[in-house]
Protein backbone atom coordinates (compact mmCIF):
# COMPACT_ATOMS: atom_id res chain seq x y z
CA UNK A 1 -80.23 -270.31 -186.01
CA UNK A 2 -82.33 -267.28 -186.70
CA UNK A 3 -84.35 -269.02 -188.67
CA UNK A 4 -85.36 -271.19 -186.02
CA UNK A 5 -85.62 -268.30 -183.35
CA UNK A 6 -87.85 -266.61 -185.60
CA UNK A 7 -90.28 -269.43 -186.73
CA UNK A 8 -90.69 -269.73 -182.55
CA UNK A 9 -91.00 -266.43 -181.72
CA UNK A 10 -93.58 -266.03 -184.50
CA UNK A 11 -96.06 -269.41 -183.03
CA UNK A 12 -95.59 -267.70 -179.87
CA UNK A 13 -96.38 -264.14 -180.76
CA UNK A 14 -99.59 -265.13 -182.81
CA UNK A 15 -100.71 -266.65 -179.68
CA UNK A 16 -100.01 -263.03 -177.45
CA UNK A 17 -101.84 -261.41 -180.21
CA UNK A 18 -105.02 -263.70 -179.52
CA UNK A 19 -104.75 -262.39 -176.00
CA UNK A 20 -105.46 -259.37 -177.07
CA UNK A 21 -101.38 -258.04 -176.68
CA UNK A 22 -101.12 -254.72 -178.69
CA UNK A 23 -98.40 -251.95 -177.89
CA UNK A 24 -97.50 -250.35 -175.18
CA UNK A 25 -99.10 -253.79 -173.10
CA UNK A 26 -96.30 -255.33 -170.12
CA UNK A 27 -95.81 -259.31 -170.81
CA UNK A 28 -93.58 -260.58 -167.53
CA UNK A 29 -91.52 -263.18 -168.21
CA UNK A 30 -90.62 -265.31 -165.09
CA UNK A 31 -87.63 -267.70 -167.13
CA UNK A 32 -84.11 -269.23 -166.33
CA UNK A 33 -81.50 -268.18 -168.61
CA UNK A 34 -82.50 -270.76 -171.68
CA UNK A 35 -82.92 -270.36 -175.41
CA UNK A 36 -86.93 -270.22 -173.89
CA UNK A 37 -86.32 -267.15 -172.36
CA UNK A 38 -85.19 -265.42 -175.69
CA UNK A 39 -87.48 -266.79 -177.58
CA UNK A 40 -90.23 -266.01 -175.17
CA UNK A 41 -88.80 -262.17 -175.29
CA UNK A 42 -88.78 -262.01 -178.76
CA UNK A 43 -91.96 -263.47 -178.81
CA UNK A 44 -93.53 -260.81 -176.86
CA UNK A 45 -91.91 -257.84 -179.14
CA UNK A 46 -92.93 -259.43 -181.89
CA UNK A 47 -96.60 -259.68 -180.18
CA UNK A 48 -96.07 -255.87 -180.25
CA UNK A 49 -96.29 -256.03 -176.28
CA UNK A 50 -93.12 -254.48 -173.85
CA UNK A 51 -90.99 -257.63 -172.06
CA UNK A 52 -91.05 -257.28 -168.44
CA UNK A 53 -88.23 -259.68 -166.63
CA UNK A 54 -88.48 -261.24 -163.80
CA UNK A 55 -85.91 -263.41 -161.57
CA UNK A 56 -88.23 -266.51 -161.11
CA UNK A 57 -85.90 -266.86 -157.49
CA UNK A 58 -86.88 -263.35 -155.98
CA UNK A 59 -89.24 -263.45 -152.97
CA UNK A 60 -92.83 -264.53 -153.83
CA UNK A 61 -93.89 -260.80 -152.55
CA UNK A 62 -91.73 -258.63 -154.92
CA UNK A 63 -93.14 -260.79 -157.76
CA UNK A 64 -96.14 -259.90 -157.05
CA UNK A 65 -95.83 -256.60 -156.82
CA UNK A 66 -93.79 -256.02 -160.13
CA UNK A 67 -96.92 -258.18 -161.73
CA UNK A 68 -99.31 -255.65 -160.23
CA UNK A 69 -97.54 -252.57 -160.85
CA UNK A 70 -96.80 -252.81 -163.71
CA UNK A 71 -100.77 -254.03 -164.86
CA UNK A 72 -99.16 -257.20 -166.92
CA UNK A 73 -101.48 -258.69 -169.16
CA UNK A 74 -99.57 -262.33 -169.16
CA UNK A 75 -97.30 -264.30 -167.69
CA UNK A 76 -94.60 -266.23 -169.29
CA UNK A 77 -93.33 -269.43 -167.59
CA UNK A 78 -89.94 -271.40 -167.57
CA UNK A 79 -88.13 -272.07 -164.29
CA UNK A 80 -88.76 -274.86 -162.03
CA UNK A 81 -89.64 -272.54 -159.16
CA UNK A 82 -93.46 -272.70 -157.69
CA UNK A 83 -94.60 -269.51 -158.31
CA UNK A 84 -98.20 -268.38 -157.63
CA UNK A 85 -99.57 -265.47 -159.96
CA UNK A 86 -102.60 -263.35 -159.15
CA UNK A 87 -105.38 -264.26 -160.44
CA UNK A 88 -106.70 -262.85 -163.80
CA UNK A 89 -103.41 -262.49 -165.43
CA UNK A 90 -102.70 -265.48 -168.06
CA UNK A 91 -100.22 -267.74 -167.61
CA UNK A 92 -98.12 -269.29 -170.77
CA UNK A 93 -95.93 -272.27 -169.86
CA UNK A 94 -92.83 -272.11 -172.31
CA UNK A 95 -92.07 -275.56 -171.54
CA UNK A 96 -94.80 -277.24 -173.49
CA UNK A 97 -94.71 -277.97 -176.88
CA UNK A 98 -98.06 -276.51 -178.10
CA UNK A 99 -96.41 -272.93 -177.47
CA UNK A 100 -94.06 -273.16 -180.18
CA UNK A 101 -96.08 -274.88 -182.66
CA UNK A 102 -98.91 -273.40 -184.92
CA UNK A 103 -98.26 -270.14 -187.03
CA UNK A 104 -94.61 -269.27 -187.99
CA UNK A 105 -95.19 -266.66 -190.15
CA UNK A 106 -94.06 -263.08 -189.55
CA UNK A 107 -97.11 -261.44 -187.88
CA UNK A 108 -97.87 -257.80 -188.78
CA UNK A 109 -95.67 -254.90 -187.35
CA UNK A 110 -97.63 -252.81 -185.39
CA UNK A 111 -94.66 -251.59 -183.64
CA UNK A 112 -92.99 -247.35 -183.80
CA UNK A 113 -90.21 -246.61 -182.74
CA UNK A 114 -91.54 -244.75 -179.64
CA UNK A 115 -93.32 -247.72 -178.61
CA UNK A 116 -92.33 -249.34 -175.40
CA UNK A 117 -89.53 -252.69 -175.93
CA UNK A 118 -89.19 -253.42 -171.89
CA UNK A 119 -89.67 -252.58 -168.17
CA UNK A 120 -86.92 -253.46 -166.19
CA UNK A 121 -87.35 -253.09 -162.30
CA UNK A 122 -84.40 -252.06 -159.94
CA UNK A 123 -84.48 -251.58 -155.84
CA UNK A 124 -85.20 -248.11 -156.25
CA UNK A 125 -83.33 -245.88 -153.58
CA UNK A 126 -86.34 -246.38 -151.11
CA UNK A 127 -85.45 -250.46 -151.16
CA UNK A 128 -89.12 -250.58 -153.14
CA UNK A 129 -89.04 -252.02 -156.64
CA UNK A 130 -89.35 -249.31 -159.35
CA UNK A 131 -89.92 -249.91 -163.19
CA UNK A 132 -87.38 -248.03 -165.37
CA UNK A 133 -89.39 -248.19 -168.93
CA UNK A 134 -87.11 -248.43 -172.10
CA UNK A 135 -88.68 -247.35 -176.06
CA UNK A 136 -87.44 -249.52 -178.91
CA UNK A 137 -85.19 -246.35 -180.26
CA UNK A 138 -83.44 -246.48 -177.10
CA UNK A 139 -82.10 -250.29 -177.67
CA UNK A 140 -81.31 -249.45 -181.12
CA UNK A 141 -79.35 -245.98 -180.31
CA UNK A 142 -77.29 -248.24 -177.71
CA UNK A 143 -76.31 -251.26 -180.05
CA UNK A 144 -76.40 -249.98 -183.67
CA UNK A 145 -73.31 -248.17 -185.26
CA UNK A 146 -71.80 -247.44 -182.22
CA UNK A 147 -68.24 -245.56 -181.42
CA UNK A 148 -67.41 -247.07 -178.00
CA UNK A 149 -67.40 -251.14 -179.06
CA UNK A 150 -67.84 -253.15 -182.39
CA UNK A 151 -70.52 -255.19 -182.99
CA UNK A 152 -71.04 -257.06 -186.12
CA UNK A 153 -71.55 -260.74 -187.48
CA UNK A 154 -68.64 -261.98 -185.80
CA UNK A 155 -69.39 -261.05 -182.50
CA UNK A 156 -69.84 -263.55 -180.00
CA UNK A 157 -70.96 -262.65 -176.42
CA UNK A 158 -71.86 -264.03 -173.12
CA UNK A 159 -74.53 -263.21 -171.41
CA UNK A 160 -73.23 -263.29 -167.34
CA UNK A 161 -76.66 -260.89 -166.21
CA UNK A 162 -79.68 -261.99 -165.11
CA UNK A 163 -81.98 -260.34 -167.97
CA UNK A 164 -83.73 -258.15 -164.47
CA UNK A 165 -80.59 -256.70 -165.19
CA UNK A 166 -80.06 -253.86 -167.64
CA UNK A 167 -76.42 -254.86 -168.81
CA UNK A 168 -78.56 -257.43 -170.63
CA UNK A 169 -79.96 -255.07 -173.23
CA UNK A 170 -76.22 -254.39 -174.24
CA UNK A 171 -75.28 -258.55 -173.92
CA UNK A 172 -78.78 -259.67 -176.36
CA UNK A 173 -79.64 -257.26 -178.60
CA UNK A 174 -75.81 -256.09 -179.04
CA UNK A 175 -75.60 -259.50 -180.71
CA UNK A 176 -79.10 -260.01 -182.02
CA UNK A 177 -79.58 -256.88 -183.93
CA UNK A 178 -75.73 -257.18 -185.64
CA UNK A 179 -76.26 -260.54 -186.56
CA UNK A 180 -74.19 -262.05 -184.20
CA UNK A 181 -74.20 -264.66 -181.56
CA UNK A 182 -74.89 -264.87 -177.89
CA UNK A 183 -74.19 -267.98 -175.62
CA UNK A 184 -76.01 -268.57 -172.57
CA UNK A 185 -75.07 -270.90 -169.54
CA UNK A 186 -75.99 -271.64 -166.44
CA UNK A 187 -75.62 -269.46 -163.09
CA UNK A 188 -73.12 -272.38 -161.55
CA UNK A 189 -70.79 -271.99 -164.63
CA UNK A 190 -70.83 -268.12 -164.48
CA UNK A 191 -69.29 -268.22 -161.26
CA UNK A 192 -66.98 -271.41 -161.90
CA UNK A 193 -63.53 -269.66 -163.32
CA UNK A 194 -62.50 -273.09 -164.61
CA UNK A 195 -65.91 -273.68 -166.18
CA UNK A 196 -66.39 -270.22 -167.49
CA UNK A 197 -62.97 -270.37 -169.31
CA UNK A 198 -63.26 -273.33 -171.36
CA UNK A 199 -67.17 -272.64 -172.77
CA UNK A 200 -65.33 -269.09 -173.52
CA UNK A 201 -62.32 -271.15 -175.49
CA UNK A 202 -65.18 -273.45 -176.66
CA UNK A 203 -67.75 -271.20 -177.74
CA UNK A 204 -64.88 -268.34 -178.66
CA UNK A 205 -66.69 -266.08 -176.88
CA UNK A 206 -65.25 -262.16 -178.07
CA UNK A 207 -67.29 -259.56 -176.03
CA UNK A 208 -67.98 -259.71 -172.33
CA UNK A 209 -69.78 -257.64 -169.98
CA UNK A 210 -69.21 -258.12 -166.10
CA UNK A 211 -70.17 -256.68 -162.82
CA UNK A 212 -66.84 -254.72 -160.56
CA UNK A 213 -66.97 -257.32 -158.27
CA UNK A 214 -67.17 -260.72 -160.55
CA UNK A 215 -64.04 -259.16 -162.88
CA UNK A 216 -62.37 -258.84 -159.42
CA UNK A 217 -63.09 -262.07 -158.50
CA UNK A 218 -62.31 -263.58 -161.76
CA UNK A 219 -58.94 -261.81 -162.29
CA UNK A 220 -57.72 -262.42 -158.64
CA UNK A 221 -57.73 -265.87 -160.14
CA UNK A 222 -56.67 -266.64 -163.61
CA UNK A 223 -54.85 -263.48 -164.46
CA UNK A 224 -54.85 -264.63 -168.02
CA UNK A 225 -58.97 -264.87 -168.02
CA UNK A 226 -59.64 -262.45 -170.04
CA UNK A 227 -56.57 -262.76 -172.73
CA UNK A 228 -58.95 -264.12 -175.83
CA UNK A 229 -61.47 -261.32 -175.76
CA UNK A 230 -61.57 -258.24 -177.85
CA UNK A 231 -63.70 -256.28 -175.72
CA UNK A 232 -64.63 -256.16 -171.88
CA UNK A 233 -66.70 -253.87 -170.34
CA UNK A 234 -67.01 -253.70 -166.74
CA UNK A 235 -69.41 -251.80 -165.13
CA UNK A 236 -72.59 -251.95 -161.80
CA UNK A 237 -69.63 -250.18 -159.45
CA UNK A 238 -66.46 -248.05 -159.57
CA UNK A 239 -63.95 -250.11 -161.08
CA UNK A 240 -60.72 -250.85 -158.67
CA UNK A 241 -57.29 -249.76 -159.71
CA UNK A 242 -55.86 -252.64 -158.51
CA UNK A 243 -57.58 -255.03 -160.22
CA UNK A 244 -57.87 -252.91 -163.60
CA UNK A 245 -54.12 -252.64 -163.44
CA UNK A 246 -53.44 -256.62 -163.11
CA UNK A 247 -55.49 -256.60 -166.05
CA UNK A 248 -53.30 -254.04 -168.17
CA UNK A 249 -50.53 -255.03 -167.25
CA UNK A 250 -51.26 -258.59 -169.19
CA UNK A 251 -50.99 -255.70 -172.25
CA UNK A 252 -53.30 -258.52 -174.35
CA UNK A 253 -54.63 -256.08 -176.66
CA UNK A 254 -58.67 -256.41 -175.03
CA UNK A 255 -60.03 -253.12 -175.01
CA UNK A 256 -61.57 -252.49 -171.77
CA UNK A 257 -64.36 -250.29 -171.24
CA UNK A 258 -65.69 -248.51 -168.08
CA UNK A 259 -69.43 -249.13 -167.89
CA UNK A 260 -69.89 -247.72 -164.69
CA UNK A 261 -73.29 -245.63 -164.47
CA UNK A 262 -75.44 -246.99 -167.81
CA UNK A 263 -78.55 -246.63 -165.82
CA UNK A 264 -78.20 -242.91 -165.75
CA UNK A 265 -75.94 -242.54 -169.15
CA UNK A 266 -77.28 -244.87 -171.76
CA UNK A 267 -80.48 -246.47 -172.26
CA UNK A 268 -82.52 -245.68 -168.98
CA UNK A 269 -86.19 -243.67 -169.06
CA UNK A 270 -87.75 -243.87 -165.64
């Protein structure tokens, strides 16, 4: 519930604060997709710190370079990966119990609006790593009263990014900050049509967002994959014609929405 989210985000928040986490601070978070990882994230904004994700499976080199370049003042922990972080930075291991427990009271806001909410690293166009910084106005301009998708209480999305991946500021806080819900699942089932369809049947999942070439995939398929959603959004490369049109021509009433280019158009501040 978020209730519960809260009460963990707040133990683990008062703890970042005793680290000496204050605005404007990077907090990497190295965490498979899990109800940790959120909690960790919202744990760090709550902190007052900026989020920086990091796919625990990318080379042990690029880690360590987003780490350094990006000056983080801690490290939080959840994968089963052996990852080795330079020395000085603290480590916090989400998996133990300690982390959550303790204070679970909202801490002071010491946040503004033009503070920094995350630092989200893509290849760059040299093949070298480059942060792409993002203030808390930004999230809130792209998910609150919007004109291109609805998002309220009874939206319920799945999150198919990694969260190094900025289609996840549209697939969490599109749900968190409308008071809706957001299911999470494991890589294997993401990429299991079979799978994938019945947690969206289970979980009546609404509101999707997927790369070009995993809707292509997908709707090569199961033609009728998509037929419970209200809205799809497709974006990370030009949308085919082919595929788009197997898709209208199910005419299931899903509005589909061409998300190619967000890092330019949307929420993006290098």
């Amino acid at each position: 519930t978020y209730k519960e989210l809260n009460e963990k985000a707040n133990s683990l928040a008062h703890k970042l604060r005793e680290l000496g986490i204050k605005p404007d601070d990077f907090v990497a978070i190295l965490a498979d997709r899990s109800m940790e990882m959120i909690a960790g994230i919202y744990g760090i904004i709550k902190a007052g710190g900026a989020y920086v994700p990091i796919d625990p499976t990318y080379p042990a080199e690029r880690i360590r370079f987003m780490l350094e370049d990006c000056e983080a003042k801690a490290v939080l922990k959840y994968t089963e990966e052996n990852i080795e972080i330079p020395e000085g930075i603290e480590v916090i291991d989400l998996g133990e119990a300690e982390v959550w427990e303790g204070a679970s009271k909202n801490p002071e806001r010491v946040n503004k609006p033009s503070d920094l909410i995350y630092c989200i690293y893509t290849s760059g166009t040299t093949g070298k790593p480059k942060g792409s910084i993002i203030e808390h106005k930004s999230v809130v301009r792209l998910v609150k009263e919007t004109n291109y998708i609805e998002l309220g209480e009874g939206t319920v999305i799945l999150q198919t990014g990694s969260m190094s991946f900025d289609a996840s500021t549209l697939e969490v806080w599109g749900a968190f900050l409308n008071g809706g819900k957001l299911v999470i699942t494991r890589n294997e089932a993401i990429t299991d049509n079979v799978k994938l369809k019945m947690l969206m049947e289970k979980q009546q999942v609404n509101t999707m967002w997927l790369t070009s070439t995993l809707f292509n995939q997908m709707i090569t398929m199961d033609q009728t994959m998509f037929d419970g959603l209200k809205h799809l959004l497709i974006g990370g490369e030009k949308l085919s014609d082919d595929h788009v049109r197997i898709f209208k021509d199910r005419k299931n009433g899903v509005k589909l929405t061409n998300g190619y280019g967000p890092t330019e158009n949307t929420d993006r501040k290098s």
